[in-house]
PDB file of N, CA and C in Angstrom:
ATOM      1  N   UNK A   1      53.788  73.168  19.003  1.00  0.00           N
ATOM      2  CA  UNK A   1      53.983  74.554  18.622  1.00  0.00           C
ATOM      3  C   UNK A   1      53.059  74.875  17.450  1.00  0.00           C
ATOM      4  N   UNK A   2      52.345  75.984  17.778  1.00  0.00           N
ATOM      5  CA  UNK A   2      51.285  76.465  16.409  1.00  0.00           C
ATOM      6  C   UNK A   2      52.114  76.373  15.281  1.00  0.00           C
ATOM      7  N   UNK A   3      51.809  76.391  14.034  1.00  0.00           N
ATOM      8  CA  UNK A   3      52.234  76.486  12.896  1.00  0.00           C
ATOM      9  C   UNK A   3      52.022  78.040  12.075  1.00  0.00           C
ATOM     10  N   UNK A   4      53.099  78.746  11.982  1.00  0.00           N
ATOM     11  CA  UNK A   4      52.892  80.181  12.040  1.00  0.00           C
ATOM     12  C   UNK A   4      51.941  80.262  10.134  1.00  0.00           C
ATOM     13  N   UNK A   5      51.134  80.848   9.724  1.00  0.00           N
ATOM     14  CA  UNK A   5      50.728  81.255   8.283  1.00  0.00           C
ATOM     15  C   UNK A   5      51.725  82.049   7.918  1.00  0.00           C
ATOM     16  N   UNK A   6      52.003  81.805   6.432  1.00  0.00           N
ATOM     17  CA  UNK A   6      52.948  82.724   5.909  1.00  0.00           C
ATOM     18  C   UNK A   6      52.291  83.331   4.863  1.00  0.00           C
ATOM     19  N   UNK A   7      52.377  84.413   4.639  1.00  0.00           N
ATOM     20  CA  UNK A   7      51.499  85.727   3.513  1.00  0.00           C
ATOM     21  C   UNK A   7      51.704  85.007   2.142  1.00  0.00           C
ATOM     22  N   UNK A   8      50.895  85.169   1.738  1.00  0.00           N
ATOM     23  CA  UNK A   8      50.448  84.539   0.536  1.00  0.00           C
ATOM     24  C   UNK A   8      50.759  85.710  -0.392  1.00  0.00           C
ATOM     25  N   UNK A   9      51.808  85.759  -1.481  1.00  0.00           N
ATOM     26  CA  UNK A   9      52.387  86.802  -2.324  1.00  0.00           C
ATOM     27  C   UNK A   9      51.384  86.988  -3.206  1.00  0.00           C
ATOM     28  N   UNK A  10      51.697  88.788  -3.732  1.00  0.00           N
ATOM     29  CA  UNK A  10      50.760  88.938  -5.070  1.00  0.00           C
ATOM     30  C   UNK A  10      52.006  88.308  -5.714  1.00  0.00           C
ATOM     31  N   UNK A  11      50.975  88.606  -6.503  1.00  0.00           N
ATOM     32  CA  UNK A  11      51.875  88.530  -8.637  1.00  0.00           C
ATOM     33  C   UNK A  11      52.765  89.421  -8.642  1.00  0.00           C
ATOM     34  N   UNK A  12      52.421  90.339  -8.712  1.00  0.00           N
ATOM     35  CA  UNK A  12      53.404  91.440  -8.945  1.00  0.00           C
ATOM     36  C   UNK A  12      54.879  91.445  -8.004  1.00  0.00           C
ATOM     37  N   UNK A  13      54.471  91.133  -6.587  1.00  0.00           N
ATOM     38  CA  UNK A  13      55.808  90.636  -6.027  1.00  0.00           C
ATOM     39  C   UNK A  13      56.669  89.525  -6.007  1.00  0.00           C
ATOM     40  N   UNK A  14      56.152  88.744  -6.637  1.00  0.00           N
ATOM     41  CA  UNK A  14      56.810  87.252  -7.123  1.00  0.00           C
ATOM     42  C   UNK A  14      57.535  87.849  -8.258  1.00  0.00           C
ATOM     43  N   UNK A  15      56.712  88.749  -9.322  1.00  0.00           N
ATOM     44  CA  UNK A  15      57.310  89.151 -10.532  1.00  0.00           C
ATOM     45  C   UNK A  15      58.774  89.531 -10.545  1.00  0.00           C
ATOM     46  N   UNK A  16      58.689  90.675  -9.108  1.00  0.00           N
ATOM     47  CA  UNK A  16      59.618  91.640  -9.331  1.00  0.00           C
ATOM     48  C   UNK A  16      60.841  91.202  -8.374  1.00  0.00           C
ATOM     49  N   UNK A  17      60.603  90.151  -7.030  1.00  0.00           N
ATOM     50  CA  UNK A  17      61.664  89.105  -7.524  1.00  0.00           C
ATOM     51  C   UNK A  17      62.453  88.129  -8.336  1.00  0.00           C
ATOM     52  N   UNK A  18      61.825  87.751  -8.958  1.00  0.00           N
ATOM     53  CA  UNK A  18      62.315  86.972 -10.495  1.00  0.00           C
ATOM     54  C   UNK A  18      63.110  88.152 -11.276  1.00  0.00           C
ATOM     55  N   UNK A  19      62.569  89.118 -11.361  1.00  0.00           N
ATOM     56  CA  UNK A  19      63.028  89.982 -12.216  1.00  0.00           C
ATOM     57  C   UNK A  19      64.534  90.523 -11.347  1.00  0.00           C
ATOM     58  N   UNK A  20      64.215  90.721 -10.631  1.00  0.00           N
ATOM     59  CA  UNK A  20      65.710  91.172  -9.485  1.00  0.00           C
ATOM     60  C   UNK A  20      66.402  90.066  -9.217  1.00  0.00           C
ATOM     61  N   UNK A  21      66.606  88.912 -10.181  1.00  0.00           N
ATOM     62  CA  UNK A  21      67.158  87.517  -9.501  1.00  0.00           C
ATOM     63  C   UNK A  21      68.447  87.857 -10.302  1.00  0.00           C
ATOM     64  N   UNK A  22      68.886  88.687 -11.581  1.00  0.00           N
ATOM     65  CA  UNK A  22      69.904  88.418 -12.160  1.00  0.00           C
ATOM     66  C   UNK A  22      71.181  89.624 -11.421  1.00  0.00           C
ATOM     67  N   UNK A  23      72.205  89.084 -10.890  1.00  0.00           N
ATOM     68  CA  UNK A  23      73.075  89.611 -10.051  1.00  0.00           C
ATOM     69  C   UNK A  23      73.698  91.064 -10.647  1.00  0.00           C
ATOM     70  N   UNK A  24      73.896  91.280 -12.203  1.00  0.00           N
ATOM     71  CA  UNK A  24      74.024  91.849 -12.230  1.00  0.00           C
ATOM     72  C   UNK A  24      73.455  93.503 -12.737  1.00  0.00           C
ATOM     73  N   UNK A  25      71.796  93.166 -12.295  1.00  0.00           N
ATOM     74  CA  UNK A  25      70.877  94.398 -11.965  1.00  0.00           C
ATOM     75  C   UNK A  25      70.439  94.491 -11.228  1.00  0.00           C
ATOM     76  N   UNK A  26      71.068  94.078  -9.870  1.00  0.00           N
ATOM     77  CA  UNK A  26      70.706  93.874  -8.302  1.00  0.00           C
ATOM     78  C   UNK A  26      72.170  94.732  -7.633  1.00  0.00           C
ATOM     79  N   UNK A  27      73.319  94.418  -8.126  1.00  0.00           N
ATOM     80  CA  UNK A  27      74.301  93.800  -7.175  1.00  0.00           C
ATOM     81  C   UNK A  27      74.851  95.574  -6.821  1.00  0.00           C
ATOM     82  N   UNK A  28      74.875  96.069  -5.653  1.00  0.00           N
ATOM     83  CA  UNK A  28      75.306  96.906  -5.124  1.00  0.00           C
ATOM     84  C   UNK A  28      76.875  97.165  -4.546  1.00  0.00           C
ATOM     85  N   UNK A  29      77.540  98.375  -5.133  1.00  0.00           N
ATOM     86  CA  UNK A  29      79.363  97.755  -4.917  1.00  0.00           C
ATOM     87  C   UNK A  29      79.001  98.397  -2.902  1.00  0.00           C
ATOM     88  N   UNK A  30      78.939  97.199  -2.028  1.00  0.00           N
ATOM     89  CA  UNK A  30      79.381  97.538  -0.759  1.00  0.00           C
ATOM     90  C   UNK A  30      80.237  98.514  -0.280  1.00  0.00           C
ATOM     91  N   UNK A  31      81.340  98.138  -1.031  1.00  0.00           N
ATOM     92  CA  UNK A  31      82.533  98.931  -0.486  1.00  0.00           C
ATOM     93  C   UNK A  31      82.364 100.396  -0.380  1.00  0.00           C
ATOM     94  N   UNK A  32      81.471 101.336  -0.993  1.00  0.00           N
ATOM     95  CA  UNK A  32      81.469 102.544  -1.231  1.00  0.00           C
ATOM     96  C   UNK A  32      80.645 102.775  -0.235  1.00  0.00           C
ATOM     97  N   UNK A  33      80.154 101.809   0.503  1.00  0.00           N
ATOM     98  CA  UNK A  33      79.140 102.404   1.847  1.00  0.00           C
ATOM     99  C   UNK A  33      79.684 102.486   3.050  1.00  0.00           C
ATOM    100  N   UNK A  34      81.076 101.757   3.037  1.00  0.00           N
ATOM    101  CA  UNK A  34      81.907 101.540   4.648  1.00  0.00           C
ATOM    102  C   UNK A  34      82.056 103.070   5.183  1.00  0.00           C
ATOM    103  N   UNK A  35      82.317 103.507   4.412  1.00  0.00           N
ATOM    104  CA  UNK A  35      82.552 105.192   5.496  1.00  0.00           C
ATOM    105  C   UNK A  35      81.223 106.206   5.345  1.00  0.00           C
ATOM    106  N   UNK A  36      79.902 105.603   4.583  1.00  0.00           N
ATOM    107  CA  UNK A  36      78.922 106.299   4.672  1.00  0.00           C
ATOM    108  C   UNK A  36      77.643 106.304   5.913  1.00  0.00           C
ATOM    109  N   UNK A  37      77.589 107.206   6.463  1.00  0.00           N
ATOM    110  CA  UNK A  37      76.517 107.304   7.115  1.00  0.00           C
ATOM    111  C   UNK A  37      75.022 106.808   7.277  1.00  0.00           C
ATOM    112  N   UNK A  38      75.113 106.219   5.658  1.00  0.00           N
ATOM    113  CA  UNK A  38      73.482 105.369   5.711  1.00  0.00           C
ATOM    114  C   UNK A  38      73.651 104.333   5.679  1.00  0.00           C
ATOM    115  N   UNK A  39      74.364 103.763   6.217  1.00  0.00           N
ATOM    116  CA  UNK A  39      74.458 102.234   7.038  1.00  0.00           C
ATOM    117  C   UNK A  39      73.803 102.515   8.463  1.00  0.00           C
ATOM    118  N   UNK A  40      74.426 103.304   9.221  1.00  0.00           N
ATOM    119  CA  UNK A  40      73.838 103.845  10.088  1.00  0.00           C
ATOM    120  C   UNK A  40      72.215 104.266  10.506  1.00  0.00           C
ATOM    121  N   UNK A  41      72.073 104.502   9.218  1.00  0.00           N
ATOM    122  CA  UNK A  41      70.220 105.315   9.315  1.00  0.00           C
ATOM    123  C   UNK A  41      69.232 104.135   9.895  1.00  0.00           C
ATOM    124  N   UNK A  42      69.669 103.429   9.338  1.00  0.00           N
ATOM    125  CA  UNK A  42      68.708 102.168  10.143  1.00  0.00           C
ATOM    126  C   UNK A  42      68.246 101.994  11.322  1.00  0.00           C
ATOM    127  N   UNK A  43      67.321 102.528  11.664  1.00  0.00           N
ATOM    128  CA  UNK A  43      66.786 101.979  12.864  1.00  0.00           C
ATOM    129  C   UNK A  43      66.394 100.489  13.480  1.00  0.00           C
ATOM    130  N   UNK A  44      67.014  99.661  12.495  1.00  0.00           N
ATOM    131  CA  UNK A  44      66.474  98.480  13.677  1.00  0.00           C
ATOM    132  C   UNK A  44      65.112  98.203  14.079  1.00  0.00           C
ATOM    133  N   UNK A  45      64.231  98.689  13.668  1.00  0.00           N
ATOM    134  CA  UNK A  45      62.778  98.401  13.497  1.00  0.00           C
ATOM    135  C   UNK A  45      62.014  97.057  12.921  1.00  0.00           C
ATOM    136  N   UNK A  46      62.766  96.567  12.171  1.00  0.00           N
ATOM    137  CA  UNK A  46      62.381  95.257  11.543  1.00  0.00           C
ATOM    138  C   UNK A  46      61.148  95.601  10.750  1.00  0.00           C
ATOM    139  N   UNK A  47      60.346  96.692  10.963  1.00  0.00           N
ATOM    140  CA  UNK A  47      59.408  96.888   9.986  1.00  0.00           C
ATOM    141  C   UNK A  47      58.594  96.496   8.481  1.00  0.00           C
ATOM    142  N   UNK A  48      60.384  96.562   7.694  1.00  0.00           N
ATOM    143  CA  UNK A  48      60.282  96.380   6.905  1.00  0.00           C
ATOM    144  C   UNK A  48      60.025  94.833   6.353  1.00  0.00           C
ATOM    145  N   UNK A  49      60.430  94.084   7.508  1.00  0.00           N
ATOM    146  CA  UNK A  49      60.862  92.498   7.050  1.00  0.00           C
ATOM    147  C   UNK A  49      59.785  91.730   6.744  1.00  0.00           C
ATOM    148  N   UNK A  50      58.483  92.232   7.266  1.00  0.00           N
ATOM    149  CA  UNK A  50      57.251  91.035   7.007  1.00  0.00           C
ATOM    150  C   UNK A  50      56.676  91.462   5.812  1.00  0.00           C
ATOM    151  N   UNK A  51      57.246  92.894   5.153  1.00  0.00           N
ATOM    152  CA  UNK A  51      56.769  93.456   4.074  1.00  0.00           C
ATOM    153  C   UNK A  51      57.368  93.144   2.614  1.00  0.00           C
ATOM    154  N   UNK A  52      58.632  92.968   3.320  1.00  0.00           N
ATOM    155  CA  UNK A  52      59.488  92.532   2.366  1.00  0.00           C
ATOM    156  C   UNK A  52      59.560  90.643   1.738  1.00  0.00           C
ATOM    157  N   UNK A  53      58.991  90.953   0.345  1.00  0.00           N
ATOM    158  CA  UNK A  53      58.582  89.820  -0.481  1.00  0.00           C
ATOM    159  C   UNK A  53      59.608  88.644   0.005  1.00  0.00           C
ATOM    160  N   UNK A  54      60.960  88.910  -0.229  1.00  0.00           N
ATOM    161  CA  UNK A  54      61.986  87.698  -0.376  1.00  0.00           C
ATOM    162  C   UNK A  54      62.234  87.396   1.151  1.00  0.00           C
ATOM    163  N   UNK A  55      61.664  88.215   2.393  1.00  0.00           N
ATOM    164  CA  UNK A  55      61.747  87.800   3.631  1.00  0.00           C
ATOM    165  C   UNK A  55      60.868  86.660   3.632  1.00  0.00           C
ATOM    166  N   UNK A  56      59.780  86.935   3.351  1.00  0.00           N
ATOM    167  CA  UNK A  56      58.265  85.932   2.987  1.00  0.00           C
ATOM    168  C   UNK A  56      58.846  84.714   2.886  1.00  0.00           C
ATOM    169  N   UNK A  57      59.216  84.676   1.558  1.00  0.00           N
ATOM    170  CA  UNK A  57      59.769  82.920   1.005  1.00  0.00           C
ATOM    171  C   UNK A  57      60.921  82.738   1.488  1.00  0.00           C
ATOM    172  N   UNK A  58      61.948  83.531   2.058  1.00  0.00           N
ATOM    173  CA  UNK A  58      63.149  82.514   2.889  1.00  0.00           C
ATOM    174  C   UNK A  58      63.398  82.555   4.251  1.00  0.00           C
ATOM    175  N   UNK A  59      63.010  83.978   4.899  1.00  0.00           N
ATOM    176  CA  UNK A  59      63.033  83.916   5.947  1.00  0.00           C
ATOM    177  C   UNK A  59      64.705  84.034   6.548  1.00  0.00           C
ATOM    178  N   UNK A  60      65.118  85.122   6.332  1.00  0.00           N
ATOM    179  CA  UNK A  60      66.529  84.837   6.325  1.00  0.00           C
ATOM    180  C   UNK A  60      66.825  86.246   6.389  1.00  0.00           C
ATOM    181  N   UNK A  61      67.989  86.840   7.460  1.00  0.00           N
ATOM    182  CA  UNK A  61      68.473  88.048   7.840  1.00  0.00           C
ATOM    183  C   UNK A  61      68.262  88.680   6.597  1.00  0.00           C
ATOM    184  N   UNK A  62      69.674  88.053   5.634  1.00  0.00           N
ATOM    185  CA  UNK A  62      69.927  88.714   4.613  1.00  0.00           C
ATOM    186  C   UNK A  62      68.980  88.700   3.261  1.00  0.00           C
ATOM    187  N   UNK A  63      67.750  89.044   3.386  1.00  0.00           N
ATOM    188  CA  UNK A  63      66.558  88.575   2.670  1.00  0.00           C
ATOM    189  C   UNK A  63      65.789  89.995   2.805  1.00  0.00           C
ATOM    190  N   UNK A  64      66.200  90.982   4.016  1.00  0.00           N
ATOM    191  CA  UNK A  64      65.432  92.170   3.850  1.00  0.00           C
ATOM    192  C   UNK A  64      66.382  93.424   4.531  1.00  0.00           C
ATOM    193  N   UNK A  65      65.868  94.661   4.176  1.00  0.00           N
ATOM    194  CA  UNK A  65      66.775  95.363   3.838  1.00  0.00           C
ATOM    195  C   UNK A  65      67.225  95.806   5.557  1.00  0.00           C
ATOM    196  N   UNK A  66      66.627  95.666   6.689  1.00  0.00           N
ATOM    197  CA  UNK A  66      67.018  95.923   7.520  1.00  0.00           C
ATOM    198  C   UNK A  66      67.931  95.373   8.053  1.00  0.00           C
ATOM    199  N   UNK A  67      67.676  93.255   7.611  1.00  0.00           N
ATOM    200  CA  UNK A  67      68.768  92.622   7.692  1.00  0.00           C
ATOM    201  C   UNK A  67      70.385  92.908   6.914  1.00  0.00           C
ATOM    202  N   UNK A  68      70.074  93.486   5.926  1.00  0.00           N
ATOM    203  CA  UNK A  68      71.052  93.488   5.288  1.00  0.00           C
ATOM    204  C   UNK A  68      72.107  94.646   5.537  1.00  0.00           C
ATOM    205  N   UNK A  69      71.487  95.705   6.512  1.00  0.00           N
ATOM    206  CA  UNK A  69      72.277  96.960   6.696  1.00  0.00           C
ATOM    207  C   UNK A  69      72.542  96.440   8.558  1.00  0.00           C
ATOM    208  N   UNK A  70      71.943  95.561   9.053  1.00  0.00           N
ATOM    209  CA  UNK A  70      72.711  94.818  10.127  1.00  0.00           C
ATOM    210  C   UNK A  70      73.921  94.001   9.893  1.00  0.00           C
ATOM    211  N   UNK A  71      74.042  93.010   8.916  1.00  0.00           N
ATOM    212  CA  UNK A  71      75.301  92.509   8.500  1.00  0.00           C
ATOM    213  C   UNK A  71      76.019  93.266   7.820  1.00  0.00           C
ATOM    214  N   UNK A  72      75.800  94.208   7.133  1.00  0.00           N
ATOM    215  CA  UNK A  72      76.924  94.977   6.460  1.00  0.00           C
ATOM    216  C   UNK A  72      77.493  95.995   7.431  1.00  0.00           C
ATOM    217  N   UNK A  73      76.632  96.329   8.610  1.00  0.00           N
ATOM    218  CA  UNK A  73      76.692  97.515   9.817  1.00  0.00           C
ATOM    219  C   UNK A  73      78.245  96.453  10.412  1.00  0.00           C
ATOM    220  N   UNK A  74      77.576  95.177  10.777  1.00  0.00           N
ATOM    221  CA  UNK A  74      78.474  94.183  11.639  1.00  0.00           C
ATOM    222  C   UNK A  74      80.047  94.092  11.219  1.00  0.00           C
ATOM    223  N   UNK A  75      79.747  94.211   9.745  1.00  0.00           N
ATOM    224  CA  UNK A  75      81.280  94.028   8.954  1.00  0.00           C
ATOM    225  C   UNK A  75      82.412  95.086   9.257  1.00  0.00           C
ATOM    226  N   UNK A  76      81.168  96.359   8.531  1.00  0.00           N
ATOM    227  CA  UNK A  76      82.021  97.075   8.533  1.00  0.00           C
ATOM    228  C   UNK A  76      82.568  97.766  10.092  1.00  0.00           C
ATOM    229  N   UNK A  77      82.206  97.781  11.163  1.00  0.00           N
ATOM    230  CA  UNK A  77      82.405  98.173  12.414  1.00  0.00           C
ATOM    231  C   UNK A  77      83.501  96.988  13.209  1.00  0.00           C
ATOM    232  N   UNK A  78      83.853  96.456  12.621  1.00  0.00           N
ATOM    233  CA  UNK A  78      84.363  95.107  12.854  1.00  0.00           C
ATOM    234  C   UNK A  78      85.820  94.915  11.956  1.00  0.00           C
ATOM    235  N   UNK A  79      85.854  95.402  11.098  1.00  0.00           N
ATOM    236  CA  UNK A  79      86.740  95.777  10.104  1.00  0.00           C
ATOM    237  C   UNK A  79      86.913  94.066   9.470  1.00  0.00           C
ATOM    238  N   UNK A  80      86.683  93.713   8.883  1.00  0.00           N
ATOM    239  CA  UNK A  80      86.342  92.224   8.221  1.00  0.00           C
ATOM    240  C   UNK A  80      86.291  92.968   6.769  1.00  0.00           C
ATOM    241  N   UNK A  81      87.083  92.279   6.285  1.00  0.00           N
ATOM    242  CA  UNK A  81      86.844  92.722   4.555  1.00  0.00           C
ATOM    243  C   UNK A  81      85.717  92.375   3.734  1.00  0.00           C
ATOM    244  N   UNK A  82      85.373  93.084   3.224  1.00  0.00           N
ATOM    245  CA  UNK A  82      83.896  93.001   2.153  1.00  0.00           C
ATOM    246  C   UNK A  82      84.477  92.117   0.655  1.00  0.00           C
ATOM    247  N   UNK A  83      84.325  90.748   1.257  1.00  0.00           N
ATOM    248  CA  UNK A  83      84.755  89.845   0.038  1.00  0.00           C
ATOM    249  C   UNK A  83      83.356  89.930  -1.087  1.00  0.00           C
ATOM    250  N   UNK A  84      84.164  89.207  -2.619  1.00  0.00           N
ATOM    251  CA  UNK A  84      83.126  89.319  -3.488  1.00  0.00           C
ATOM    252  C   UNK A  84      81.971  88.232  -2.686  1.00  0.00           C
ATOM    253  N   UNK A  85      82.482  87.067  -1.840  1.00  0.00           N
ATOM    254  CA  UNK A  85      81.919  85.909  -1.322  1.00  0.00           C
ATOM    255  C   UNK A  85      80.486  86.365  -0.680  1.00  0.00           C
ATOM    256  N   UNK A  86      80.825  87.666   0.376  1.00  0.00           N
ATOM    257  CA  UNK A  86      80.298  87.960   1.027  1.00  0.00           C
ATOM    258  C   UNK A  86      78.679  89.404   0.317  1.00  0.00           C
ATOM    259  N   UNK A  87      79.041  90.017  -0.495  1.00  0.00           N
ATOM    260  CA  UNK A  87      78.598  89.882  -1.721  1.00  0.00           C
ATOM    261  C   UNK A  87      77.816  89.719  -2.304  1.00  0.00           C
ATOM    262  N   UNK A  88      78.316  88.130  -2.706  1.00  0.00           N
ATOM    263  CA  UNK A  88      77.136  86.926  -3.590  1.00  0.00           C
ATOM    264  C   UNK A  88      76.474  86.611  -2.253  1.00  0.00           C
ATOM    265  N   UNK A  89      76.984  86.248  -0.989  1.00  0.00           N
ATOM    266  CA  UNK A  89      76.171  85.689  -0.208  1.00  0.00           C
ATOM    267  C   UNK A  89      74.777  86.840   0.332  1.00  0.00           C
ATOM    268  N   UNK A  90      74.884  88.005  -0.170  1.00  0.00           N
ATOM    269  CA  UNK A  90      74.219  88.801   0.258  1.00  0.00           C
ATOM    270  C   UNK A  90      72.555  88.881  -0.411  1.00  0.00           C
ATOM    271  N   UNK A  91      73.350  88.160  -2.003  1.00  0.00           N
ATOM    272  CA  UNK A  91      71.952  87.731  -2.596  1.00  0.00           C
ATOM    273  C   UNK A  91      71.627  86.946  -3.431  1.00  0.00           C
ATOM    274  N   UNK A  92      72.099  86.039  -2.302  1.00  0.00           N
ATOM    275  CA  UNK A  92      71.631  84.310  -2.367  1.00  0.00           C
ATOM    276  C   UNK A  92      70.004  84.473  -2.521  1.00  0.00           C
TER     277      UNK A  92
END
């Protein structure tokens, strides 16, 4: 199997992950989005994901923002409670 290249980050986007690493100038209260409509807006495009810096280095649903309004879409349509767990796991 080829070995896929992975984008080689600027500075500035390495920066401004580091800088967004501390939880509590990141951390978004979920709960206030379950009955909002822009969970919804998402198109499902994935667009955003090869653009998105922290998709780059982990490669992981919950790593870009399209992923992240798919698992929170999943929860809340599903009725599964929005633990703090779930949360922190959002930005691991």
């Amino acid at each position: 199997m080829p070995k896929t290249k992975k984008k080689k980050l600027k500075k500035h986007y390495i920066n401004s992950v580091v800088e967004a690493s501390d939880p509590t100038e990141r951390r978004i209260n979920f709960k206030e989005y379950t009955n909002n409509d822009l969970i919804k807006a998402c198109a499902n495009c994935s667009m955003c994901r090869d653009e998105c810096p922290t998709y780059v280095v982990r490669e992981a649903e919950s790593f870009f923002a399209g992923g992240r309004m798919r698992i929170l879409r999943t929860i809340v349509e599903r009725g599964f409670p929005i633990t703090d767990d779930f949360v922190e796991a959002m930005y691991l």
